[in-house]
N, C-alpha and C. Protein backbone atom coordinates (compact mmCIF):
# COMPACT_ATOMS: atom_id res chain seq x y z
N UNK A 1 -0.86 -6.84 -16.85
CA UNK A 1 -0.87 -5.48 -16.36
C UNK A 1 -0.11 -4.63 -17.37
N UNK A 2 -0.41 -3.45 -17.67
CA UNK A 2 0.18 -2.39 -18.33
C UNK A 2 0.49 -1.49 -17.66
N UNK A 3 1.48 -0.47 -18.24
CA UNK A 3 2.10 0.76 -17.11
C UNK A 3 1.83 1.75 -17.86
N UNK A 4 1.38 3.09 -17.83
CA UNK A 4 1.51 4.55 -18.62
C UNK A 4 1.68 5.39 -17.78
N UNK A 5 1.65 6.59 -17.93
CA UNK A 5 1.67 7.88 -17.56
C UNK A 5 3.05 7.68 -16.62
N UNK A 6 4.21 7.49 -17.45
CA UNK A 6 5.79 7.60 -16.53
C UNK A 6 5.51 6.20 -16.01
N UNK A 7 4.86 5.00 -16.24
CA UNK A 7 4.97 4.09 -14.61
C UNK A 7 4.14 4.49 -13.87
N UNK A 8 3.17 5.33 -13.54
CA UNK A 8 2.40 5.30 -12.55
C UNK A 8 0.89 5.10 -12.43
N UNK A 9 0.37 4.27 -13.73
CA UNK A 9 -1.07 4.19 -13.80
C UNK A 9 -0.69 2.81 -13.93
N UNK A 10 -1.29 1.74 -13.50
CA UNK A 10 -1.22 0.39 -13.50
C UNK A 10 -2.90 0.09 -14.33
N UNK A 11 -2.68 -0.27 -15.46
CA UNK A 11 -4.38 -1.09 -15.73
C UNK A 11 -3.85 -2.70 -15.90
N UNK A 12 -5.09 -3.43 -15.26
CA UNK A 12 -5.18 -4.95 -15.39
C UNK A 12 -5.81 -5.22 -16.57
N UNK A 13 -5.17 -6.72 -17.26
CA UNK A 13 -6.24 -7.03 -18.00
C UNK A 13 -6.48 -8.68 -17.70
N UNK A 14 -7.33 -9.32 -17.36
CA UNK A 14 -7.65 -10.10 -17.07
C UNK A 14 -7.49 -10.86 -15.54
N UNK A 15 -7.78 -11.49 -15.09
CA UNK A 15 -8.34 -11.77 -13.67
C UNK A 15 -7.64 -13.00 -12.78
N UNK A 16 -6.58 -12.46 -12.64
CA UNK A 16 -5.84 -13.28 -11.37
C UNK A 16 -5.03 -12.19 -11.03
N UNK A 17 -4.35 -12.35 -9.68
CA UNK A 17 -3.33 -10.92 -8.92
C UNK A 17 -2.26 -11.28 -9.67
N UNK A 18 -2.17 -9.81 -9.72
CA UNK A 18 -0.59 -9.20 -10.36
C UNK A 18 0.11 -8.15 -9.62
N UNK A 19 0.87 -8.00 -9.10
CA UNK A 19 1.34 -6.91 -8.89
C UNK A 19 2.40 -5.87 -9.34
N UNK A 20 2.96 -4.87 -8.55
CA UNK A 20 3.72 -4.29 -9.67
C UNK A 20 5.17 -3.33 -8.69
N UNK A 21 5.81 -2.97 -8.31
CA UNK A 21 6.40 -2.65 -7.21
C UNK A 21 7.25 -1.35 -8.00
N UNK A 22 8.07 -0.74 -7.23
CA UNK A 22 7.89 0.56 -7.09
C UNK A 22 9.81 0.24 -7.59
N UNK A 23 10.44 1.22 -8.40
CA UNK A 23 11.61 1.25 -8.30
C UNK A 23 12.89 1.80 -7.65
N UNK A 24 11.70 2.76 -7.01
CA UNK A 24 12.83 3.38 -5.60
C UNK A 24 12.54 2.55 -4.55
N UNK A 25 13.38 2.28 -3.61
CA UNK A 25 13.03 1.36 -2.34
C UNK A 25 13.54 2.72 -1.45
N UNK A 26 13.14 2.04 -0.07
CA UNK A 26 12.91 2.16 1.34
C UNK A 26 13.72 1.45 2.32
N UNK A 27 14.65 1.63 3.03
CA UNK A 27 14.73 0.85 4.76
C UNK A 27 14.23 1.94 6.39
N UNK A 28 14.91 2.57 6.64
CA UNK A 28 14.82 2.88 7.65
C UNK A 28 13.69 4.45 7.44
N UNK A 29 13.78 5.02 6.06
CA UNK A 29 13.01 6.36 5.98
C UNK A 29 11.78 6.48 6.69
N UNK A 30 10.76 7.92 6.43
CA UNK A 30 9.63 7.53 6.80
C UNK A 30 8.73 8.42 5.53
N UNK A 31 8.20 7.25 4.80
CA UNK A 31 7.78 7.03 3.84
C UNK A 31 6.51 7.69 3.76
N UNK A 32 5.92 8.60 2.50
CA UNK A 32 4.46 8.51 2.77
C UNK A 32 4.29 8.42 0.89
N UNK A 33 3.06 7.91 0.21
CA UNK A 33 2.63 8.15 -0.88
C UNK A 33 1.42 7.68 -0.95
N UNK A 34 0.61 7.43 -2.17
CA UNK A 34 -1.06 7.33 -2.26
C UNK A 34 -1.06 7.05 -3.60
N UNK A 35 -2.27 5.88 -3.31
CA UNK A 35 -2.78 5.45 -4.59
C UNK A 35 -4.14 6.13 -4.91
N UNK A 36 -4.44 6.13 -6.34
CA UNK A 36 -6.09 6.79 -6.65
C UNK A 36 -6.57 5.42 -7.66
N UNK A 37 -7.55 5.53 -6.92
CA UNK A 37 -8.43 4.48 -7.87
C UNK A 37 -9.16 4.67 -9.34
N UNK A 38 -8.75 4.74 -10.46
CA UNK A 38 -9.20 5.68 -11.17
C UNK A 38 -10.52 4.67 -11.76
N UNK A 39 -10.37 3.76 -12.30
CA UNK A 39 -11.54 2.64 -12.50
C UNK A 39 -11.87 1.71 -11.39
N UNK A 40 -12.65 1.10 -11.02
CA UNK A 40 -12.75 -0.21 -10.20
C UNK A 40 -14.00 -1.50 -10.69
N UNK A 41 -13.31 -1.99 -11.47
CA UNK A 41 -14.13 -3.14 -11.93
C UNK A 41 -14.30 -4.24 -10.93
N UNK A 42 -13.34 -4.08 -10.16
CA UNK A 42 -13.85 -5.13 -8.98
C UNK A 42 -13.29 -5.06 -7.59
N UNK A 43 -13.71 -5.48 -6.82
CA UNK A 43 -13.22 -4.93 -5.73
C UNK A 43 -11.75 -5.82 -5.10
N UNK A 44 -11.25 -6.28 -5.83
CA UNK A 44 -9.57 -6.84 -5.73
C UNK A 44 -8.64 -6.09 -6.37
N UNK A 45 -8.42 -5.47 -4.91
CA UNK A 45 -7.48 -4.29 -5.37
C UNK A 45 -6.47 -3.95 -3.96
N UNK A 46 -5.26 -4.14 -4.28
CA UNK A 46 -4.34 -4.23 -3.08
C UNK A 46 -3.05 -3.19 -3.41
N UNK A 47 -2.67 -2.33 -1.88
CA UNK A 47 -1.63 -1.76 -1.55
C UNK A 47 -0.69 -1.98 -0.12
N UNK A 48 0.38 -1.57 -1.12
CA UNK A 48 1.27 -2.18 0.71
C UNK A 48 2.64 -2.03 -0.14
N UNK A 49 3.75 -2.49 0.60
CA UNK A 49 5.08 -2.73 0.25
C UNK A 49 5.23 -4.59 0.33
N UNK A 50 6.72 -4.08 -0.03
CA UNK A 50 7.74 -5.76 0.20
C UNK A 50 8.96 -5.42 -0.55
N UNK A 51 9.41 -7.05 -0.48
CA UNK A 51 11.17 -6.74 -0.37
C UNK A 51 10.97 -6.89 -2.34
N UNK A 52 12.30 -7.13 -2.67
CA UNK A 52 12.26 -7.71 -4.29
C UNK A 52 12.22 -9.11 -4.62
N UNK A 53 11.49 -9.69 -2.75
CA UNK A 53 11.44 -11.33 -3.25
C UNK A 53 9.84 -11.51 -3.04
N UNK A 54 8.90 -10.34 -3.02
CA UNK A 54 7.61 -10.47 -2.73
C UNK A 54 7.05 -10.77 -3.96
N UNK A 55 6.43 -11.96 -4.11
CA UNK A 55 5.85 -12.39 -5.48
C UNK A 55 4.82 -11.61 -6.12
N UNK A 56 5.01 -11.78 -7.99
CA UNK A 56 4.21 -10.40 -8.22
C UNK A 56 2.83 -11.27 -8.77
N UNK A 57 2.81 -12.22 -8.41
CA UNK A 57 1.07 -12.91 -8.24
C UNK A 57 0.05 -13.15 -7.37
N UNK A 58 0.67 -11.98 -6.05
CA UNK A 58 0.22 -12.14 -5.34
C UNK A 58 -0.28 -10.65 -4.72
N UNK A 59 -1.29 -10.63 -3.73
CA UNK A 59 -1.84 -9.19 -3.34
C UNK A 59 -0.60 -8.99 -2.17
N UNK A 60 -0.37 -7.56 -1.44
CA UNK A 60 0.91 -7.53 -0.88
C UNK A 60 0.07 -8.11 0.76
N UNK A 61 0.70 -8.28 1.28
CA UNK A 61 0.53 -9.22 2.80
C UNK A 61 0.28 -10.94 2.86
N UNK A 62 0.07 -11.40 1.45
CA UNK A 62 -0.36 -12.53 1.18
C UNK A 62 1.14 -13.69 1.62
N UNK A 63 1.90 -12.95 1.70
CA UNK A 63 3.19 -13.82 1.95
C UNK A 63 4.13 -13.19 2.46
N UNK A 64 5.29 -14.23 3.29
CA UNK A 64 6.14 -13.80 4.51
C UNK A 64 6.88 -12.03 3.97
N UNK A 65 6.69 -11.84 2.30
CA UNK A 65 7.70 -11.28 2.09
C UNK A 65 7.03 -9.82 2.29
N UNK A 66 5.53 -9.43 2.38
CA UNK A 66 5.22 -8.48 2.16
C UNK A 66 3.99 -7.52 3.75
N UNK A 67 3.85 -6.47 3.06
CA UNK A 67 3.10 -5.95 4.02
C UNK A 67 2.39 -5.42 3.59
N UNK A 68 0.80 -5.10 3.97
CA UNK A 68 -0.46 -4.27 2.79
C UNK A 68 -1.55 -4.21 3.29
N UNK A 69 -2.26 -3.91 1.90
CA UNK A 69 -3.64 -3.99 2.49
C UNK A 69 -3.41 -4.48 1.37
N UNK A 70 -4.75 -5.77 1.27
CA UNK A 70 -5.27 -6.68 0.25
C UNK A 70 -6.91 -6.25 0.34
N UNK A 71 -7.26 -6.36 -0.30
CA UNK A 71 -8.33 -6.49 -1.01
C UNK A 71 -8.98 -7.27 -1.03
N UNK A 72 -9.47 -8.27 -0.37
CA UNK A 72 -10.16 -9.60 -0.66
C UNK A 72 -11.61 -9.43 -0.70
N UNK A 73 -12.31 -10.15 -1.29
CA UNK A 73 -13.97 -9.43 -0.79
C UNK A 73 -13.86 -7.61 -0.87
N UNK A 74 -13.33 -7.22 -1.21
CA UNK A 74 -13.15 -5.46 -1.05
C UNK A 74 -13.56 -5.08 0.82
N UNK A 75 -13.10 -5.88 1.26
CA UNK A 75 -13.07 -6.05 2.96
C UNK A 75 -12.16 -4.95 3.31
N UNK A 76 -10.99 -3.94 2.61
CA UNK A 76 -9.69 -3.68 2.67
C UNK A 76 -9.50 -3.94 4.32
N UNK A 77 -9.42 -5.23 4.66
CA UNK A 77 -8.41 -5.66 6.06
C UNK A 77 -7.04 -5.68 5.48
N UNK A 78 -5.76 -5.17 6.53
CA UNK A 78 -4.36 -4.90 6.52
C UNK A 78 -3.89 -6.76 6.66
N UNK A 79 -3.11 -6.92 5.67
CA UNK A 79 -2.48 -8.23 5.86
C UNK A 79 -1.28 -8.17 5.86
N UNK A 80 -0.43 -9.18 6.39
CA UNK A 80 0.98 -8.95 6.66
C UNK A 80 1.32 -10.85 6.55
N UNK A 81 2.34 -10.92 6.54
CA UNK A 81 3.06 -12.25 6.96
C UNK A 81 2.14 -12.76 6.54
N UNK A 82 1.51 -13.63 5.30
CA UNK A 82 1.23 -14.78 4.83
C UNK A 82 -0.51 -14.64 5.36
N UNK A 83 -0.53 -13.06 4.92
CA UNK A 83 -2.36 -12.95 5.63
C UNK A 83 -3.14 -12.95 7.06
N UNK A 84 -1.92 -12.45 7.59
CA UNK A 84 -2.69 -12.39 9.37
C UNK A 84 -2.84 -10.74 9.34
N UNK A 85 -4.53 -10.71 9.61
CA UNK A 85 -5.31 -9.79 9.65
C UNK A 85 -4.78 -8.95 10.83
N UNK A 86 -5.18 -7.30 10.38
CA UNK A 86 -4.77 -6.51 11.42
C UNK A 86 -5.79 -5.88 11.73
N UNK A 87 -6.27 -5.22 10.88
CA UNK A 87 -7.90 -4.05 11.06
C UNK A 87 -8.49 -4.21 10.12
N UNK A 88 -10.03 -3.67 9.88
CA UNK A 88 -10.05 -3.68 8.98
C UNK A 88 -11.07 -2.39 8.96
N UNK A 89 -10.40 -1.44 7.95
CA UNK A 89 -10.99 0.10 7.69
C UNK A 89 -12.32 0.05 6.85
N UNK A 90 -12.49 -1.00 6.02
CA UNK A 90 -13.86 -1.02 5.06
C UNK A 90 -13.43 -1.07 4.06
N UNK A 91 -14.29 -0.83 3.08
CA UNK A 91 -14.23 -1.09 2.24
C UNK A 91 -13.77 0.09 1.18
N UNK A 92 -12.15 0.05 0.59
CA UNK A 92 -11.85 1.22 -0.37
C UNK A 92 -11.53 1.44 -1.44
N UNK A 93 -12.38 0.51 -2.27
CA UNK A 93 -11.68 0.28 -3.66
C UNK A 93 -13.21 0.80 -4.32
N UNK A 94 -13.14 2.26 -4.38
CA UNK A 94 -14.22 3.07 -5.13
C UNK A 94 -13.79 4.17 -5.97
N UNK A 95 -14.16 3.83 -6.87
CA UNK A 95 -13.51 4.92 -8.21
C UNK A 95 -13.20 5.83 -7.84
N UNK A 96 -12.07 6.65 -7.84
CA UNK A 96 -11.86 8.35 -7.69
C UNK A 96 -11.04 8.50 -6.00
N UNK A 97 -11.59 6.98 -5.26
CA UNK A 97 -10.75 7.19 -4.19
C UNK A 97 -9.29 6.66 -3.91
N UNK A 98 -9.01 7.72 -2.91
CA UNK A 98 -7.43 7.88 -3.01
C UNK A 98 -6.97 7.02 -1.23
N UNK A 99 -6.08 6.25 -1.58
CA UNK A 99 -5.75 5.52 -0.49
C UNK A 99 -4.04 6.09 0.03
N UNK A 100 -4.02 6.41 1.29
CA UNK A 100 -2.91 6.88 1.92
C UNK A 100 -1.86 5.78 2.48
N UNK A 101 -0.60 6.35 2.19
CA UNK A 101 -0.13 4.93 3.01
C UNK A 101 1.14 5.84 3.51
N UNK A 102 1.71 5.65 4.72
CA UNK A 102 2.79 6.32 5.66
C UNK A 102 3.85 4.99 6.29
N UNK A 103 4.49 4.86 5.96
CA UNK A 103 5.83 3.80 6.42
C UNK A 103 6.98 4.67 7.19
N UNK A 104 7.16 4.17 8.38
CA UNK A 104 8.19 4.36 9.12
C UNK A 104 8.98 3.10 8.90
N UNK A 105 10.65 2.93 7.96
CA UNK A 105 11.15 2.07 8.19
C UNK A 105 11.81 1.58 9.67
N UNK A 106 12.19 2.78 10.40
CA UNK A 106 13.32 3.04 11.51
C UNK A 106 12.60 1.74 12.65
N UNK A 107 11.33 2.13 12.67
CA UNK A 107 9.91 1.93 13.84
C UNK A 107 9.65 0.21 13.41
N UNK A 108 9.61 0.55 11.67
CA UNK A 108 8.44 -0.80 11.74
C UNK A 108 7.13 -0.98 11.52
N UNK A 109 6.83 0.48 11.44
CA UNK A 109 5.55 0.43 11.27
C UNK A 109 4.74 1.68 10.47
N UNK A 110 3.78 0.99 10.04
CA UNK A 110 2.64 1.16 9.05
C UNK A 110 1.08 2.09 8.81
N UNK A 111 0.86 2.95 8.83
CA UNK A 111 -0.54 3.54 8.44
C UNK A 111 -1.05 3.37 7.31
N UNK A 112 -2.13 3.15 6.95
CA UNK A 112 -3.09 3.42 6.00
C UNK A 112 -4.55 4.30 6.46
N UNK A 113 -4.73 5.07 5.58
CA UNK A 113 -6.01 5.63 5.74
C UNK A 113 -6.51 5.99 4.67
N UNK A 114 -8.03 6.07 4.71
CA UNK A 114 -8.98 5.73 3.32
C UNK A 114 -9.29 7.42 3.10
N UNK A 115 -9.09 7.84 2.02
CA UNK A 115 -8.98 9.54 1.24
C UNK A 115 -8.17 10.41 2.32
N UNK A 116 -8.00 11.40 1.98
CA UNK A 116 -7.53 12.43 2.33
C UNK A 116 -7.29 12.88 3.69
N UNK A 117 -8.61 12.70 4.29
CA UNK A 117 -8.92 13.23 5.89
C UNK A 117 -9.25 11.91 6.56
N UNK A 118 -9.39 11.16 6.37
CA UNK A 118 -9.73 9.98 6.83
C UNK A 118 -8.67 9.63 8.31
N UNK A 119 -9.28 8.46 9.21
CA UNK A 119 -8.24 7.98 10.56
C UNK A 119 -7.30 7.03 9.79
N UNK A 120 -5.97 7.46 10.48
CA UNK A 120 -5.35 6.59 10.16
C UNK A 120 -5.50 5.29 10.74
N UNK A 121 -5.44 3.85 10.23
CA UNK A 121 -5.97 2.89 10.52
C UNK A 121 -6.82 2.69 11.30
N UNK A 122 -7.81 3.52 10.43
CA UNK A 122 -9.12 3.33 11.28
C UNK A 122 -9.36 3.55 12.73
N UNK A 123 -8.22 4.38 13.00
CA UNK A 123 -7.90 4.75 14.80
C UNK A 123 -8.07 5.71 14.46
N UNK A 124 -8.46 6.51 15.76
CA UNK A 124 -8.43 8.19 15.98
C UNK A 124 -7.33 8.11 16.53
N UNK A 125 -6.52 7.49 17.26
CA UNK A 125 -5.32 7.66 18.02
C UNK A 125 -4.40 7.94 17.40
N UNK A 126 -4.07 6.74 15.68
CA UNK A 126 -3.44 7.11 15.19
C UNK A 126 -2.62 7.62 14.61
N UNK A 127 -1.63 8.01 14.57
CA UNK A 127 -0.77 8.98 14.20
C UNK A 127 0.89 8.66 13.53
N UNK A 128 0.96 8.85 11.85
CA UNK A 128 2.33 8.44 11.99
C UNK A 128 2.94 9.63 12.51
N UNK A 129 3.00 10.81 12.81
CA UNK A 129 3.79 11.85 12.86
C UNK A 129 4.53 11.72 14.57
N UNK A 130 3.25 10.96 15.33
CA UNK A 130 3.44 10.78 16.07
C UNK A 130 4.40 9.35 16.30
N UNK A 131 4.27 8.49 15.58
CA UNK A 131 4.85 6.80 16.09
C UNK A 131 3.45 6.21 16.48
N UNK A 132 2.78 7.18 16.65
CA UNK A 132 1.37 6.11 17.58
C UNK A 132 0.63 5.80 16.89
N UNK A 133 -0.16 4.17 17.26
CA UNK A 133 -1.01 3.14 16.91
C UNK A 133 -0.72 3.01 15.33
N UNK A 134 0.69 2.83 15.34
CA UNK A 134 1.26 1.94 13.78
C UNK A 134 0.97 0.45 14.05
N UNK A 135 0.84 0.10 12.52
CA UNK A 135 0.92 -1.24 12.81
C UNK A 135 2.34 -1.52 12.45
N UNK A 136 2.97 -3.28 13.47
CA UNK A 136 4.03 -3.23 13.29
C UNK A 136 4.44 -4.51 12.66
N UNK A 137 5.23 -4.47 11.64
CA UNK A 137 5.62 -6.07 11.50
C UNK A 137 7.40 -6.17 12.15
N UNK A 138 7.60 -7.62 11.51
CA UNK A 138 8.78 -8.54 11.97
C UNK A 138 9.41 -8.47 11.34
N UNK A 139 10.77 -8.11 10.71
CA UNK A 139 11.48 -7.92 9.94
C UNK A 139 12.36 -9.36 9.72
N UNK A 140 12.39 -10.00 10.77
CA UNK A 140 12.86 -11.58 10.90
C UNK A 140 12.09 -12.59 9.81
N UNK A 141 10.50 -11.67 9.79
CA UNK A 141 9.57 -12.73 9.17
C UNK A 141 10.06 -12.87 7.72
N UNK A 142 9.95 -13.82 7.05
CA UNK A 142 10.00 -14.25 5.70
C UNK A 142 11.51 -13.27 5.08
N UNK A 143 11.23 -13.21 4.13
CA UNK A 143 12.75 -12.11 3.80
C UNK A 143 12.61 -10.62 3.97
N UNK A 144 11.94 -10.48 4.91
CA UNK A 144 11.66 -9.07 5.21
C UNK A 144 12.78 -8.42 5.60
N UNK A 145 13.98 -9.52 6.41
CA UNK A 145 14.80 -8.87 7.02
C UNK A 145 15.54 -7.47 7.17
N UNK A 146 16.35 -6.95 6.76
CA UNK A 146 16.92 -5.74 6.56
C UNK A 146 16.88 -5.11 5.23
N UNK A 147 16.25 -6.04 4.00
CA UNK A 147 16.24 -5.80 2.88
C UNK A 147 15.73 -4.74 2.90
N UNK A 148 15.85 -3.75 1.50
CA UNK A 148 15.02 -2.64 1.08
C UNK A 148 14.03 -3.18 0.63
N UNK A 149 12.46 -2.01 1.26
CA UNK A 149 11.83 -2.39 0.98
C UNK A 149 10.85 -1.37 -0.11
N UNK A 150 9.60 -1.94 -1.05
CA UNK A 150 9.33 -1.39 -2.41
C UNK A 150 8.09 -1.08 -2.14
N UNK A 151 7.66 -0.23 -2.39
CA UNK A 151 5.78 0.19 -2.87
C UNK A 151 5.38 -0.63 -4.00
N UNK A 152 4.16 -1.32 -3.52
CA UNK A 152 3.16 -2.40 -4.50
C UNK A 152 2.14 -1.83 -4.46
N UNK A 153 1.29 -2.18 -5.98
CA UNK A 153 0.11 -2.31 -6.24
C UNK A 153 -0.41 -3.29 -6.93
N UNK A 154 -1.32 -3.69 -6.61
CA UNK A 154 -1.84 -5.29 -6.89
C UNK A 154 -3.15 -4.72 -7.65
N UNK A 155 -3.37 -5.31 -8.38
CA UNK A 155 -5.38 -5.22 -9.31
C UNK A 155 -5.27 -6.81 -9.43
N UNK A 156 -6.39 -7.31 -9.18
CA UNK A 156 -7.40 -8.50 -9.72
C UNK A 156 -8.28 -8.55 -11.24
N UNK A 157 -9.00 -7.43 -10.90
CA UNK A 157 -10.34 -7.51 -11.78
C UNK A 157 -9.77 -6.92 -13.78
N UNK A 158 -10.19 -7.51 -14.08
CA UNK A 158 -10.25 -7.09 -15.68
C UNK A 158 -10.29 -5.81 -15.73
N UNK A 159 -9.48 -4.73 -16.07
CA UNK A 159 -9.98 -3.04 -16.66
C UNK A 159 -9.69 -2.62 -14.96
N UNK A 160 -9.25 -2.67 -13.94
CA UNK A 160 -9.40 -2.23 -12.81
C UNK A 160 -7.88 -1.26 -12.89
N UNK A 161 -7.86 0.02 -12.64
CA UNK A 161 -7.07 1.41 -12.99
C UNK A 161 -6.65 1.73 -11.32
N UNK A 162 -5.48 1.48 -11.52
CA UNK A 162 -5.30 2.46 -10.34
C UNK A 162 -3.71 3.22 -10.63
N UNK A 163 -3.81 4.85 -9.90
CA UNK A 163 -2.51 5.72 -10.02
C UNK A 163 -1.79 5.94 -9.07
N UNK A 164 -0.19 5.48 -8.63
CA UNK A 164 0.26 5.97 -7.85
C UNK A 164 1.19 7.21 -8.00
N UNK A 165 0.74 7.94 -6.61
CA UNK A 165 1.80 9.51 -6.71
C UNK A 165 3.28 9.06 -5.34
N UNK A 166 3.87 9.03 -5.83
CA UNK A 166 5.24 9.28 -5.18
C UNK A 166 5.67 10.55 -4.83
N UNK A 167 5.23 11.32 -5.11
CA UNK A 167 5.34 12.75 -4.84
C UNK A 167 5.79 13.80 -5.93
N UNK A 168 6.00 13.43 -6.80
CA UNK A 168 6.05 14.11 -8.29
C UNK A 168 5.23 15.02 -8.29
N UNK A 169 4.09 14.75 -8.11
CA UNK A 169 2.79 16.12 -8.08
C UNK A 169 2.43 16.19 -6.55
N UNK A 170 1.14 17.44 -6.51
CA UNK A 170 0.44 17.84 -5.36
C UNK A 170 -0.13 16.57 -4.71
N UNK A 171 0.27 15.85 -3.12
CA UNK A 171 -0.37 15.00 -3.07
C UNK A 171 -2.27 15.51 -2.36
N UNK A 172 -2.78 14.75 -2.49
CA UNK A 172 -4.38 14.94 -2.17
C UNK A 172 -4.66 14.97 -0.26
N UNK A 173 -3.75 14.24 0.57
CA UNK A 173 -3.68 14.25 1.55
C UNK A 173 -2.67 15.35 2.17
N UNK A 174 -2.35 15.37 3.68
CA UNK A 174 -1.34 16.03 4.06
C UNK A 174 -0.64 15.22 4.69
N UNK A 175 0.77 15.36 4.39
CA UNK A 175 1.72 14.42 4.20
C UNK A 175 2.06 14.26 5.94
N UNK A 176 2.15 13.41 6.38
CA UNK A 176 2.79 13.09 8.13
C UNK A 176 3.84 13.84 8.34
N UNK A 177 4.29 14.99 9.13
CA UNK A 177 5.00 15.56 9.44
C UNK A 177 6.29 14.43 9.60
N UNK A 178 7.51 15.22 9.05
CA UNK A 178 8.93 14.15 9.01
C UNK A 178 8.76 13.02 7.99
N UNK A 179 8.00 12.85 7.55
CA UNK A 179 7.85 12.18 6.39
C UNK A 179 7.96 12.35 5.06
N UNK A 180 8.95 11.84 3.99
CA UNK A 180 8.78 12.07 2.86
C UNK A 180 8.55 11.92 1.70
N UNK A 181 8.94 11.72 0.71
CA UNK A 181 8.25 11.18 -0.87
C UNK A 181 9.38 10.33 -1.20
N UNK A 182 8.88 9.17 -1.97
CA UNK A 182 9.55 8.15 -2.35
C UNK A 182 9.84 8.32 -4.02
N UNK A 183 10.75 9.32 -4.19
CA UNK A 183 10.92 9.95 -5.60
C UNK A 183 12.56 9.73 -5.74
């Protein structure tokens, strides 16, 4: 993997998971930022957090340490704890698209939603602004415990581009009320 533009463009080169994690961390805040897909050579392409013991060969949810969406099959189902499936929104690893992600540390829990206007996890109920229909993990699980936790991005495929905004620039979505940038 290579880094440009400040750290925030990740390109892969060659084909097993890598990931790459974020240098500001997280515990209790309520987090929001977004990835853009700028190439997609293949559809293994993963976002999510974890602690600084979440392995970087791996997509994030693939193990106790992390939480995400993985990419497998370009299925984007939410994995957590060592790959136990949560939803699954479809498929979002398409050039130009921008993937949302909202973390409540305090709560525990998690949104993703696919571009801009999109449901959050695939719920209409949804809502981080609200607390409602997050997904939640275990903080007991694996070393999740109280540690701070990091923004990941994972690529698979050879040449596969993706950009994360922390909030440095205009983000493309509208940010969850009480929520802020991980800058």
């Amino acid at each position: 993997m290579s880094l440009s533009n400040n750290n925030l463009t990740v390109t892969k080169t060659g084909s097993t998971w890598q990931s790459v994690r974020s240098v500001a961390s997280f515990t209790t805040e309520l987090i929001y930022y977004e990835v853009t897909y700028t190439t997609v050579v293949s559809n293994y392409i993963g976002i999510g957090f974890g602690t600084s013991a979440s392995p970087l060969t791996q997509f994030p949810g693939n193990s106790a340490d992390t939480f995400g969406v993985g990419y497998t099959s370009g299925d984007g189902i939410v994995y957590y704890n060592n790959g136990t499936g949560q939803f699954t929104p479809g498929t979002w690893a398409v050039a130009t698209n921008t993937a949302c992600v909202a973390v409540n540390g305090g709560l525990k829990r998690a949104w993703f939603r696919k571009g801009p206007a999109g449901n959050w996890n695939n719920n209409v109920s949804a809502n981080p602004a609200l607390g409602a229909s997050g997904i939640g993990w275990d903080y007991s699980a694996g070393s999740m415990g109280s540690a701070p936790l990091f923004a990941m991005v994972s690529l698979n495929g050879n040449g596969d581009v993706a950009t994360v905004n922390f909030g440095a620039t205009e983000f493309v979505g509208a940010i969850p009320a009480g929520f802020g940038k991980l800058i």
